[in-house]
N, C-alpha and C. Protein backbone atom coordinates (compact mmCIF):
# COMPACT_ATOMS: atom_id res chain seq x y z
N UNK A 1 131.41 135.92 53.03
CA UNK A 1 130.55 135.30 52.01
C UNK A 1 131.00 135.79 50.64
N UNK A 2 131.22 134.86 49.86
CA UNK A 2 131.11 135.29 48.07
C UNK A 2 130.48 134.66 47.27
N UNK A 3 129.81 136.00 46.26
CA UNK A 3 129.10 135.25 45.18
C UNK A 3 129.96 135.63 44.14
N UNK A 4 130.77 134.44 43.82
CA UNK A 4 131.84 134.59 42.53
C UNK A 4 131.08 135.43 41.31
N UNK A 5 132.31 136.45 41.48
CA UNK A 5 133.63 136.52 41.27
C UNK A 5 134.24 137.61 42.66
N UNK A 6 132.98 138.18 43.27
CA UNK A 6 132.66 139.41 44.35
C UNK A 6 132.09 138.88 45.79
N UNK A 7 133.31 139.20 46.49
CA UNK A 7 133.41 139.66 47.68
C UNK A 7 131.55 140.04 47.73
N UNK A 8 130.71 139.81 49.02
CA UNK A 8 129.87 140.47 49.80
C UNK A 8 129.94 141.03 50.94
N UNK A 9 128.95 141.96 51.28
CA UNK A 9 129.04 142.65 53.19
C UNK A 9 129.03 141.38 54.15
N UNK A 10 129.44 141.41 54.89
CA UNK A 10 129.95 140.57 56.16
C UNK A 10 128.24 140.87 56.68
N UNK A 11 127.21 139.46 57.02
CA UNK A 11 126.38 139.64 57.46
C UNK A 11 125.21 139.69 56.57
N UNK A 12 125.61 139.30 54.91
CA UNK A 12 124.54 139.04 54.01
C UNK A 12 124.19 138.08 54.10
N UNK A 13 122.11 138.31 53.55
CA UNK A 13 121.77 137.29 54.16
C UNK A 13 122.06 136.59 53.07
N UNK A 14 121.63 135.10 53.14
CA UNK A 14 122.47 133.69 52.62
C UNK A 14 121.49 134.07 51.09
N UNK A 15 120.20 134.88 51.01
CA UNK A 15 119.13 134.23 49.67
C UNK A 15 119.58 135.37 49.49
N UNK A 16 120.43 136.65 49.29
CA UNK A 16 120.23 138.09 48.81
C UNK A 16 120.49 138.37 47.73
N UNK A 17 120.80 136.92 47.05
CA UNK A 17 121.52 137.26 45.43
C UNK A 17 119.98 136.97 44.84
N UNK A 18 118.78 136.42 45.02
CA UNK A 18 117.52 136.90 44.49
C UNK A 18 117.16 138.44 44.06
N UNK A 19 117.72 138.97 44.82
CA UNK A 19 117.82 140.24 44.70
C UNK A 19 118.45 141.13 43.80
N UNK A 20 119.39 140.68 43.69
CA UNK A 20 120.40 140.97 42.87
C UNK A 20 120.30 141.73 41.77
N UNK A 21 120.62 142.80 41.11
CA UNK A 21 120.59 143.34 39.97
C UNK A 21 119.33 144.15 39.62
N UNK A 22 118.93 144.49 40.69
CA UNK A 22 117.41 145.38 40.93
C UNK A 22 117.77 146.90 41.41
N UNK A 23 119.12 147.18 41.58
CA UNK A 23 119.66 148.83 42.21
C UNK A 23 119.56 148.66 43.32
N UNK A 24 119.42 147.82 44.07
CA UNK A 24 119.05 148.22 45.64
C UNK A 24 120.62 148.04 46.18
N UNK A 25 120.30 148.38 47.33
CA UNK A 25 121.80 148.38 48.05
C UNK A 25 121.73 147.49 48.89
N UNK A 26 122.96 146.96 49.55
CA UNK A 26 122.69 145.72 50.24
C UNK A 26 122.10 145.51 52.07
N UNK A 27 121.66 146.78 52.71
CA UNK A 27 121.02 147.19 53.78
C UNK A 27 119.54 147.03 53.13
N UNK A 28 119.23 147.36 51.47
CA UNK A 28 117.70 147.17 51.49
C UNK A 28 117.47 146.14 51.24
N UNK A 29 118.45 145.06 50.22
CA UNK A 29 118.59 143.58 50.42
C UNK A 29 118.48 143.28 51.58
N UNK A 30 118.98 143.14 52.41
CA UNK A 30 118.82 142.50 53.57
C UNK A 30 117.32 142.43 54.16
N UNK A 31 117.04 143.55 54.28
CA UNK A 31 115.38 143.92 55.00
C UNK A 31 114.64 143.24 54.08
N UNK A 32 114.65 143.03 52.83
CA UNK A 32 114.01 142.55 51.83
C UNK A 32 113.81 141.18 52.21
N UNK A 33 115.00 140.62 52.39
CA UNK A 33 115.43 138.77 52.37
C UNK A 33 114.51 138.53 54.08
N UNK A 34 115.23 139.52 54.70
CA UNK A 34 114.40 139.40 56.55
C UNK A 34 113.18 139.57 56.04
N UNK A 35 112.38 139.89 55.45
CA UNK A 35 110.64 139.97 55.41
C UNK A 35 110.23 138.68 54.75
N UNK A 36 110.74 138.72 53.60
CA UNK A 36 110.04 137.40 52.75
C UNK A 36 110.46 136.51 53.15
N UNK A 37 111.92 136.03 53.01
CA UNK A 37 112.35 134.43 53.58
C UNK A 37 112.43 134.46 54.90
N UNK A 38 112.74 135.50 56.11
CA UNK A 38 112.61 135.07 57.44
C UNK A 38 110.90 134.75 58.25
N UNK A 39 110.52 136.05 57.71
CA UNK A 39 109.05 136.77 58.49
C UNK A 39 108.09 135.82 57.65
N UNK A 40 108.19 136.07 56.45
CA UNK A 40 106.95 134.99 55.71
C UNK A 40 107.17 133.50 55.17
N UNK A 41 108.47 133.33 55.17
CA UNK A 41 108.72 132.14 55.06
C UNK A 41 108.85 131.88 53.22
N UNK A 42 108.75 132.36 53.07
CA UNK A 42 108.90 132.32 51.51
C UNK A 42 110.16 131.65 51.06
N UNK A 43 109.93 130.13 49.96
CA UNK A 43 111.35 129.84 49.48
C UNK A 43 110.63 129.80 48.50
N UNK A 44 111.98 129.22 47.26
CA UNK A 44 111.87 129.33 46.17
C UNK A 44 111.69 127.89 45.51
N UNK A 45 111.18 126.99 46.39
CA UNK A 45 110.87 125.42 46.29
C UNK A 45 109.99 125.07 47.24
N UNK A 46 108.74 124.56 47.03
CA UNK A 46 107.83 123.92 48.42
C UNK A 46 107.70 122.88 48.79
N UNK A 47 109.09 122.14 49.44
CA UNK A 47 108.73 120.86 50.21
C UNK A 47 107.70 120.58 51.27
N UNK A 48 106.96 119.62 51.00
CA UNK A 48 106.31 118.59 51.73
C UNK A 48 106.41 119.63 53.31
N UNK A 49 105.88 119.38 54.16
CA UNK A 49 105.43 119.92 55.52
C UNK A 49 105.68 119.23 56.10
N UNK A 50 106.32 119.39 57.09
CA UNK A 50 106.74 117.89 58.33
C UNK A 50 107.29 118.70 59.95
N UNK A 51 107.20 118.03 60.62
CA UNK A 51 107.41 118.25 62.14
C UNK A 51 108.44 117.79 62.59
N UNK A 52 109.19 118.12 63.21
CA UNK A 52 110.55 117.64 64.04
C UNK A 52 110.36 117.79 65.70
N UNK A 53 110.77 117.46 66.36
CA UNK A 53 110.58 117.19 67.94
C UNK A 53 112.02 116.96 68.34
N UNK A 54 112.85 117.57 68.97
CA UNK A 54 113.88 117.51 69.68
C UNK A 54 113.57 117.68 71.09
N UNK A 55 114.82 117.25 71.82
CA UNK A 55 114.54 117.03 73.17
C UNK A 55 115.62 117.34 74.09
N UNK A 56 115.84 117.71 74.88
CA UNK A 56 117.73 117.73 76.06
C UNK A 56 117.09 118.01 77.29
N UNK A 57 117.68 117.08 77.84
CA UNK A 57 118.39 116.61 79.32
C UNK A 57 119.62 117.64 79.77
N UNK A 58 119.51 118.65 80.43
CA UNK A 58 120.45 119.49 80.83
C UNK A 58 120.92 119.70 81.97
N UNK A 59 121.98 118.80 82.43
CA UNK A 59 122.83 118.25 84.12
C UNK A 59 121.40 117.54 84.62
N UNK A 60 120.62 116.58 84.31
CA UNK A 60 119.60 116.21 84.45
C UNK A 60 120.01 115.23 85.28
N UNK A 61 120.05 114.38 86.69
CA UNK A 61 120.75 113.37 86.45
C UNK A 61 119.26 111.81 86.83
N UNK A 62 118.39 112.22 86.40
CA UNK A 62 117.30 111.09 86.29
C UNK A 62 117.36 110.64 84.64
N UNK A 63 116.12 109.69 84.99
CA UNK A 63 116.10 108.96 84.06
C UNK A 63 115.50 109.93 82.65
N UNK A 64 116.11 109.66 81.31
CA UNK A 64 116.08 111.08 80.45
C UNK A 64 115.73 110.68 79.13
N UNK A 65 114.85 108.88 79.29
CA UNK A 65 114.51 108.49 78.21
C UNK A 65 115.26 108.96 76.66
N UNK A 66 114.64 109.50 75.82
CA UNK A 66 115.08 109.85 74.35
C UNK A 66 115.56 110.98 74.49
N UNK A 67 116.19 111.86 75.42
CA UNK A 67 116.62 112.89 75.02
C UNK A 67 118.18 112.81 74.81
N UNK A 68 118.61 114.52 74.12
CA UNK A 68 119.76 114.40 74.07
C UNK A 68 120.67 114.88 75.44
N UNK A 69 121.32 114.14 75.98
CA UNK A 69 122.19 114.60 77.30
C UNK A 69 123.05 115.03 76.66
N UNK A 70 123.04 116.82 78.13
CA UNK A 70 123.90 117.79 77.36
C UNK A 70 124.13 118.57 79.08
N UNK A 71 125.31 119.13 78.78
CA UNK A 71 125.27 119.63 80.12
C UNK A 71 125.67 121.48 79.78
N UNK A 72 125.54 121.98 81.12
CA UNK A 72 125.37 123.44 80.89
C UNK A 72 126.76 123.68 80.75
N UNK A 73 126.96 125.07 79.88
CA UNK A 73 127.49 125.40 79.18
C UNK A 73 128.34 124.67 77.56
N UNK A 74 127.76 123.50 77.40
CA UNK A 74 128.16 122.94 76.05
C UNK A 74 127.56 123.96 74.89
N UNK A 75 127.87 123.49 73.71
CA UNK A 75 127.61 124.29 72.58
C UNK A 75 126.52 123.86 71.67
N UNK A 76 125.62 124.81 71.08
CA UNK A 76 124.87 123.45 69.81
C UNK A 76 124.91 124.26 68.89
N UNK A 77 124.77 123.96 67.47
CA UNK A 77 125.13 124.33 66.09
C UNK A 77 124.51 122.92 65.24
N UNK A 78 123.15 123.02 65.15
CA UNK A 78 122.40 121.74 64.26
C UNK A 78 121.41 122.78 63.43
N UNK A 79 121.65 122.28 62.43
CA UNK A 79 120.64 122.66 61.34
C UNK A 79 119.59 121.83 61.31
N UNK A 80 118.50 122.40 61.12
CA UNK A 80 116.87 122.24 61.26
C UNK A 80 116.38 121.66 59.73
N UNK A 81 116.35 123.05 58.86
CA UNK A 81 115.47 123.22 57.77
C UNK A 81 116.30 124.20 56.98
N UNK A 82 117.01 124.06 56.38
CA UNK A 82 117.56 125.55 55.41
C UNK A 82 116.56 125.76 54.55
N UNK A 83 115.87 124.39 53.40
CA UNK A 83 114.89 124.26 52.58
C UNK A 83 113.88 124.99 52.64
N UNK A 84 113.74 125.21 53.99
CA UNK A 84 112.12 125.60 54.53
C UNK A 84 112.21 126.48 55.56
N UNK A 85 110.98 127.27 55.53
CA UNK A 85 110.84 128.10 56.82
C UNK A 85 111.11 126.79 58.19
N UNK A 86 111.40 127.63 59.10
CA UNK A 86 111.39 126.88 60.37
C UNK A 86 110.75 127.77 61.15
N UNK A 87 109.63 127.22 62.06
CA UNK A 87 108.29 127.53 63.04
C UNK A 87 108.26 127.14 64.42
N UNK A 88 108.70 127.53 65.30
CA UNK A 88 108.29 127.09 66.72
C UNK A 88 106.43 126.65 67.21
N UNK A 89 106.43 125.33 66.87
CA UNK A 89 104.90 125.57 67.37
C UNK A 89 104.33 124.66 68.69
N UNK A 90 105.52 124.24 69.10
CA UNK A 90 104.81 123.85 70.79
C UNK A 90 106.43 123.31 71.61
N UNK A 91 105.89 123.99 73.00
CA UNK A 91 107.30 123.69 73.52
C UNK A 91 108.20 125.05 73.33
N UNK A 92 109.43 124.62 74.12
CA UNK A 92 110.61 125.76 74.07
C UNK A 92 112.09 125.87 73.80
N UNK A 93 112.78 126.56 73.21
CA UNK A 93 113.96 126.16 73.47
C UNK A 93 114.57 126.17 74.92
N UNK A 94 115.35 125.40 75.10
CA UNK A 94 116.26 125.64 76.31
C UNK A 94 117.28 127.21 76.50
N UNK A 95 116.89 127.69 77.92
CA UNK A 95 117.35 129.21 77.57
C UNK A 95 119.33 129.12 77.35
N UNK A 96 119.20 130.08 76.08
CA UNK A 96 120.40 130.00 75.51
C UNK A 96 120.43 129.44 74.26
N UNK A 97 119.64 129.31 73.81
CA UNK A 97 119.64 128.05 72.57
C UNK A 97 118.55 129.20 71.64
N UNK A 98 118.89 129.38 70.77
CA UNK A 98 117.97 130.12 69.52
C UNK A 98 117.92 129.86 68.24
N UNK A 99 116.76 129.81 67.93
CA UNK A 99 116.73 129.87 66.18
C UNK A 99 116.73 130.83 64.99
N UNK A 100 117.90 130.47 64.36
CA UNK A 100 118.60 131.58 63.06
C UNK A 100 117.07 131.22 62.23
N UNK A 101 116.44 132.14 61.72
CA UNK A 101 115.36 131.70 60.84
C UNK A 101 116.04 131.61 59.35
N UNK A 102 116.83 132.50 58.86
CA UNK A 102 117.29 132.38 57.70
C UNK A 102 118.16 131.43 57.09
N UNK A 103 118.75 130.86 58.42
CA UNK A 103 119.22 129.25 58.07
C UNK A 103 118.81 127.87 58.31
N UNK A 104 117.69 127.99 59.51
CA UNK A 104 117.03 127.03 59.92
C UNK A 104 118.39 126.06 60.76
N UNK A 105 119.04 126.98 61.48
CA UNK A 105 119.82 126.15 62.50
C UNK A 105 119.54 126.99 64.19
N UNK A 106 119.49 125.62 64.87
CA UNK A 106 119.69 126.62 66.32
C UNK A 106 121.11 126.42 66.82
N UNK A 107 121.35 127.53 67.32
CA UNK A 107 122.30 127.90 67.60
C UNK A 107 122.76 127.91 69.00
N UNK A 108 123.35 128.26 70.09
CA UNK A 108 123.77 129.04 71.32
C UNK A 108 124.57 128.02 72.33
N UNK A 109 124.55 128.52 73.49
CA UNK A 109 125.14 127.78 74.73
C UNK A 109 124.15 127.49 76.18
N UNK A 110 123.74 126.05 76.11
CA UNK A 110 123.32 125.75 77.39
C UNK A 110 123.44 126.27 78.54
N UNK A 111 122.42 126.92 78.91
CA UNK A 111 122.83 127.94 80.24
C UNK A 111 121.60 127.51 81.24
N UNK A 112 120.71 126.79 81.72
CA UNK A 112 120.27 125.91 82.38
C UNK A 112 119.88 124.71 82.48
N UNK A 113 120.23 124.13 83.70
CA UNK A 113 119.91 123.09 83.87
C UNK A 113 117.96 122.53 83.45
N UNK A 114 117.81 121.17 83.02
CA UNK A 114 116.45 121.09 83.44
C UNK A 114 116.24 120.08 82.13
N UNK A 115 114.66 119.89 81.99
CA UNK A 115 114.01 119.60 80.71
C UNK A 115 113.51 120.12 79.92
N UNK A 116 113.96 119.72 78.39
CA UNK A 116 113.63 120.89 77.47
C UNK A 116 113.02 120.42 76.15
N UNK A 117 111.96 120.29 75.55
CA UNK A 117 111.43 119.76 74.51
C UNK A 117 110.90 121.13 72.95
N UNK A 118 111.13 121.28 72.04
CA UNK A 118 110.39 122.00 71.50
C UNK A 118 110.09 121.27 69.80
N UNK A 119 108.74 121.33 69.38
CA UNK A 119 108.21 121.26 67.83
C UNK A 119 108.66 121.64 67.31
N UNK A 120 109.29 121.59 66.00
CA UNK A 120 109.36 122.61 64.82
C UNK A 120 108.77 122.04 63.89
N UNK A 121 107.90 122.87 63.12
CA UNK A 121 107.17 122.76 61.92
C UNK A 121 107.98 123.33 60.91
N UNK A 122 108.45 122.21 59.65
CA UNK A 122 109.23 122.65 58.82
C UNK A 122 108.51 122.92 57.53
N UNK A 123 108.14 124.07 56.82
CA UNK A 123 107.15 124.11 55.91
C UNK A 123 107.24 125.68 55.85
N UNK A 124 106.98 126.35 54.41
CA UNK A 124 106.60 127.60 53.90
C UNK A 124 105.26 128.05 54.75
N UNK A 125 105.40 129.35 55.20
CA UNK A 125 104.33 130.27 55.78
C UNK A 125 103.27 130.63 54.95
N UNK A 126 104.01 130.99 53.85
CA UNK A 126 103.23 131.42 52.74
C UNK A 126 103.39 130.84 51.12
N UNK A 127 102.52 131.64 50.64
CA UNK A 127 102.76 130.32 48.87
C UNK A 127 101.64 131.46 48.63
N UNK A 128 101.85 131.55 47.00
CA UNK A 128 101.50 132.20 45.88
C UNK A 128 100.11 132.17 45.09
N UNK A 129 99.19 133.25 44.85
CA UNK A 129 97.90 132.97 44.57
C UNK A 129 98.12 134.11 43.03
N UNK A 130 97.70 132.97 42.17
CA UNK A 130 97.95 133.67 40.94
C UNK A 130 96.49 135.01 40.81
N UNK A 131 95.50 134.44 41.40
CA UNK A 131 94.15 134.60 41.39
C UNK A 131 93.50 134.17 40.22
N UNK A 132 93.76 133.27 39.40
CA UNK A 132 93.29 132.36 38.55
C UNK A 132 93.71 132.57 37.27
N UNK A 133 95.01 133.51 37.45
CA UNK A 133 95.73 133.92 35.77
C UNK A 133 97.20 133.18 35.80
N UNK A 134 97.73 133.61 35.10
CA UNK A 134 98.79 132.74 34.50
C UNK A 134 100.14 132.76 35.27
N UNK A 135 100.12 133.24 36.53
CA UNK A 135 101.06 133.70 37.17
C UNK A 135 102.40 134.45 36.56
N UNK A 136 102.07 135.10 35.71
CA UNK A 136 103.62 135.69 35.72
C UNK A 136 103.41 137.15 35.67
N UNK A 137 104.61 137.87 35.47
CA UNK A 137 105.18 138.84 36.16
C UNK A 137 104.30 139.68 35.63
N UNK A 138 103.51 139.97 34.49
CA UNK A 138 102.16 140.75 33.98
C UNK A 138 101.21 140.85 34.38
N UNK A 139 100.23 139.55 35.49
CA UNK A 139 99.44 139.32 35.67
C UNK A 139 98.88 139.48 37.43
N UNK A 140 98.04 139.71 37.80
CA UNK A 140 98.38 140.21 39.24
C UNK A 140 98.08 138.89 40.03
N UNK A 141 98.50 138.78 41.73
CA UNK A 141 98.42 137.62 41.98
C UNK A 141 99.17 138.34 43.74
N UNK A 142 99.31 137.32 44.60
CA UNK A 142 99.20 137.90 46.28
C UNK A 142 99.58 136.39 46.55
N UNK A 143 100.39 137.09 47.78
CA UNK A 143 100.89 135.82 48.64
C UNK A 143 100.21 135.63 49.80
N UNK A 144 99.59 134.81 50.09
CA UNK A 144 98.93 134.10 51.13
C UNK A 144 98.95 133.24 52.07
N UNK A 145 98.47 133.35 53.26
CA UNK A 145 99.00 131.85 53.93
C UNK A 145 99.05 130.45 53.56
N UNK A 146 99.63 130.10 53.73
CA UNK A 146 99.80 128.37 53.60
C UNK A 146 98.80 127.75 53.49
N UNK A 147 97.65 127.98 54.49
CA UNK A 147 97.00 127.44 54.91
C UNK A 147 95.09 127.53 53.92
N UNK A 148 95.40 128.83 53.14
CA UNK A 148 94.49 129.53 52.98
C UNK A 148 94.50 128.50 51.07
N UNK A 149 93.32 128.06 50.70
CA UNK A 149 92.93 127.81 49.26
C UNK A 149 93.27 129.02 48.90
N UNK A 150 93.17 128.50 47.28
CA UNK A 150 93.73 129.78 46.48
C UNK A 150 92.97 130.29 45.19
N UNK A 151 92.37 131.44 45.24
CA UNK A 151 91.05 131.72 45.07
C UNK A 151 90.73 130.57 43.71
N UNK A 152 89.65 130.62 43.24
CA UNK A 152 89.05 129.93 42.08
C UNK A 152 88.41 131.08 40.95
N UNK A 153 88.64 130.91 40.14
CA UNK A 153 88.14 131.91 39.14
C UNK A 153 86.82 131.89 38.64
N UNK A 154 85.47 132.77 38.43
CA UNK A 154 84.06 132.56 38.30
C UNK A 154 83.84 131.63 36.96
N UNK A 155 83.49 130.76 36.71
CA UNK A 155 82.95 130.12 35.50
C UNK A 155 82.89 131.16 34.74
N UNK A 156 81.75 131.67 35.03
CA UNK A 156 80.99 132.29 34.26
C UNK A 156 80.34 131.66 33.37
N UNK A 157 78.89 132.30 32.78
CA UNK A 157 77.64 131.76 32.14
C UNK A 157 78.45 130.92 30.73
N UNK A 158 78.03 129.87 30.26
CA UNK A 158 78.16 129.39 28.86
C UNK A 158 77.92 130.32 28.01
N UNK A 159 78.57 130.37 26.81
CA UNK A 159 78.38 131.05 25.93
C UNK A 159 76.81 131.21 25.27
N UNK A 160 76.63 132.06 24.87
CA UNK A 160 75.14 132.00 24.12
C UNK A 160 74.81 131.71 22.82
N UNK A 161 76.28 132.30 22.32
CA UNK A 161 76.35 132.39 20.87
C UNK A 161 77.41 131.56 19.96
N UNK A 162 77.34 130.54 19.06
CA UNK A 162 77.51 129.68 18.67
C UNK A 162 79.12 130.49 18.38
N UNK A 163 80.29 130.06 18.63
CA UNK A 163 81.80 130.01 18.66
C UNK A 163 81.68 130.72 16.95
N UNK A 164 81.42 130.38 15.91
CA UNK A 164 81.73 130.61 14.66
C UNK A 164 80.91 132.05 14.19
N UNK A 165 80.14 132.43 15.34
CA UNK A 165 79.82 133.99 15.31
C UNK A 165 80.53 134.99 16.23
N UNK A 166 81.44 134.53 17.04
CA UNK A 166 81.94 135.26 17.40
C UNK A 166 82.96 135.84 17.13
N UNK A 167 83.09 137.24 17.52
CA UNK A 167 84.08 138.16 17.44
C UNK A 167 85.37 137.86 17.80
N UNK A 168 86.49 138.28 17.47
CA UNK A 168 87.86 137.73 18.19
C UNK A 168 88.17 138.01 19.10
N UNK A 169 87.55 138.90 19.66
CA UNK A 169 87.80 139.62 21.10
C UNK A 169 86.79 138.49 21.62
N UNK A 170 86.11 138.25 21.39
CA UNK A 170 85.00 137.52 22.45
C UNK A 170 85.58 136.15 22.22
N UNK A 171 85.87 135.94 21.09
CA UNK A 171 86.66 134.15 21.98
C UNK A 171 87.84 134.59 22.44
N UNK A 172 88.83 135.30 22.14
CA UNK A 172 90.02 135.74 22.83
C UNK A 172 89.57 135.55 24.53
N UNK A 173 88.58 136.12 24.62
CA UNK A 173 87.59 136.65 26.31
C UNK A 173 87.52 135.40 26.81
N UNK A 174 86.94 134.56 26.11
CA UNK A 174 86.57 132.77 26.27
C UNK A 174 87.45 131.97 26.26
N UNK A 175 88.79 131.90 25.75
CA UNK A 175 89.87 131.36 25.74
C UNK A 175 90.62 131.68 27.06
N UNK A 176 90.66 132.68 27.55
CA UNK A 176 91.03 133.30 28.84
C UNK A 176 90.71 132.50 30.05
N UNK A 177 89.13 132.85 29.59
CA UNK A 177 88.13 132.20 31.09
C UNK A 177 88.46 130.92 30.98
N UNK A 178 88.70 129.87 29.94
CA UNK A 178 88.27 128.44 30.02
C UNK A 178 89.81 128.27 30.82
N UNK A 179 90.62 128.92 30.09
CA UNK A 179 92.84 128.34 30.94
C UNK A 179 92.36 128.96 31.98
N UNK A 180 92.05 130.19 32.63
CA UNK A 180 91.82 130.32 33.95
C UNK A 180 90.91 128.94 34.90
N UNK A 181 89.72 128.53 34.22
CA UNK A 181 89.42 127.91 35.03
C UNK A 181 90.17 126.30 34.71
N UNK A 182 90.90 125.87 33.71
CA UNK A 182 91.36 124.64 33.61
C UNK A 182 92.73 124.87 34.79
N UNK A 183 93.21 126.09 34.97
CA UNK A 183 94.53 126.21 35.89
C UNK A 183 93.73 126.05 37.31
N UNK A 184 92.53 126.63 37.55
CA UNK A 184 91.89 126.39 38.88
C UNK A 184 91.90 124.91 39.37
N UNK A 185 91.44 123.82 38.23
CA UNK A 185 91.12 122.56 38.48
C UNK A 185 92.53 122.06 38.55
N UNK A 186 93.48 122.27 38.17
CA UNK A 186 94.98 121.42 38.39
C UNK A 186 95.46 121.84 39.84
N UNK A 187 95.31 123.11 40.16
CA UNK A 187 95.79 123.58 41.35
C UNK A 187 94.75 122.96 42.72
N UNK A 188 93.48 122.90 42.53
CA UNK A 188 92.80 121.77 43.34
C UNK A 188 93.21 120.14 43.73
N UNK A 189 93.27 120.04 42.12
CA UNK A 189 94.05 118.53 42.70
C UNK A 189 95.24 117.99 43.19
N UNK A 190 96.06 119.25 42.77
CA UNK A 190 97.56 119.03 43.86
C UNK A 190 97.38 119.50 45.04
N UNK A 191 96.29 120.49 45.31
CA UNK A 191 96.02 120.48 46.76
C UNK A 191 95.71 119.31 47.54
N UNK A 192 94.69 118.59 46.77
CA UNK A 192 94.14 117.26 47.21
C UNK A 192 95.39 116.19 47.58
N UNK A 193 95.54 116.02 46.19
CA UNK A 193 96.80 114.99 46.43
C UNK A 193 98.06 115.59 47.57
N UNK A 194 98.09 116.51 47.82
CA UNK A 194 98.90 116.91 49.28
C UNK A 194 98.62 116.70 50.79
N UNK A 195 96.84 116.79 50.37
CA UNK A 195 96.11 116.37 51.24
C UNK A 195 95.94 114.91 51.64
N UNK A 196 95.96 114.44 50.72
CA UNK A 196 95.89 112.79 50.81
C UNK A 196 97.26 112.02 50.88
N UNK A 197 98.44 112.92 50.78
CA UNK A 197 99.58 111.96 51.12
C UNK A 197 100.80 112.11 50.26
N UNK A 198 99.74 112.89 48.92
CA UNK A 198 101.02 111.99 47.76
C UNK A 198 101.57 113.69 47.61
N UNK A 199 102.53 113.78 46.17
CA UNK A 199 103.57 114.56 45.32
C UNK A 199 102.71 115.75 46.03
N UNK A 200 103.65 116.96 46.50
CA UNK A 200 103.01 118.32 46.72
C UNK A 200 103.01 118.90 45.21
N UNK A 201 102.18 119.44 44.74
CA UNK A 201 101.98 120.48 43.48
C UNK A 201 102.09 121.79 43.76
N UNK A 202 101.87 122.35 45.33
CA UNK A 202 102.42 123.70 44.78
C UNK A 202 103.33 124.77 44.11
């Protein structure tokens, strides 16, 4: 592998140049890239969520409808999802056959006969909760499941006191709360609209 102009270790993972330029060495890169992009699924773009269904017929010799006929000991090397985490969620691989998580390809050699079907859910594990601030690198914020809303920030009471008596710290305070909660309401509706079909916003 190279990231021009430099040679890398034989066995880096493919995202470790995220890393890059932080002092770490490339054994703590690695563990780094295996936690977030393998274990949590974390990319750095959130496509759309979708399901894949593959299928093989292995020395099968009945009828094998949609699958792929393959016989034992052939090879497979198909990429899944690089974009996205890749998820086993119903069904199995055929033994011999495994999935690289960090590339989203399965890999191996047909080593029994039989029928073999497995799901993959192609989609991020996790995604980013600002906790209702501005998300950046100042501000605190937690990664969460996929699955999980992402907190909402308290209103809080209307003001009491007419804007042109207040202190600068206290509309500074009020200016805060109102972008916190106007960022709450945008991040709802791209939830929605994800929900309903259309453009993902996360």
């Amino acid at each position: 592998m190279k990231l021009y102009p430099f040679d890398v270790p034989k066995g880096t993972h493919p995202l470790a140049w995220v890393f890059y330029g932080f002092g770490l060495d490339a054994a703590t890169i690695n563990l780094l890239c295996r936690h977030v992009f393998d274990q949590l699924g974390a990319r750095l773009a959130t496509p759309d969520a979708r399901e894949v269904t593959l299928a093989w017929a292995v020395d099968w010799p009945l009828d094998v409808s949609a699958r792929d006929v393959v016989s034992v000991g052939d090879d497979l090397d198909v990429g899944v999802g690089f974009d996205t985490a890749v998820t086993i969620i119903d069904g199995a691989l055929p033994p011999g056959i495994r999935l690289v998580p960090h590339t989203g390809r399965l890999v191996g050699r047909f080593k029994q006969a039989g029928l073999y079907s497995v799901t993959l859910r192609l989609a991020p594990k996790v995604k980013y909760d600002p906790l209702g601030g501005a998300g950046g690198p100042d501000t605190a914020g937690v990664w969460i499941p996929i699955e999980r809303p992402r907190q909402t920030p308290p209103a809080g009471d209307a003001p009491t006191v007419p804007l042109e008596d207040m202190s600068p710290q206290e509309l500074e305070e009020l200016v805060q709360r109102a972008q916190a909660a106007q960022r709450a309401q945008f991040i709802r509706a791209a939830e929605q609209a994800v929900g309903d079909g259309g453009e993902r916003g996360d």
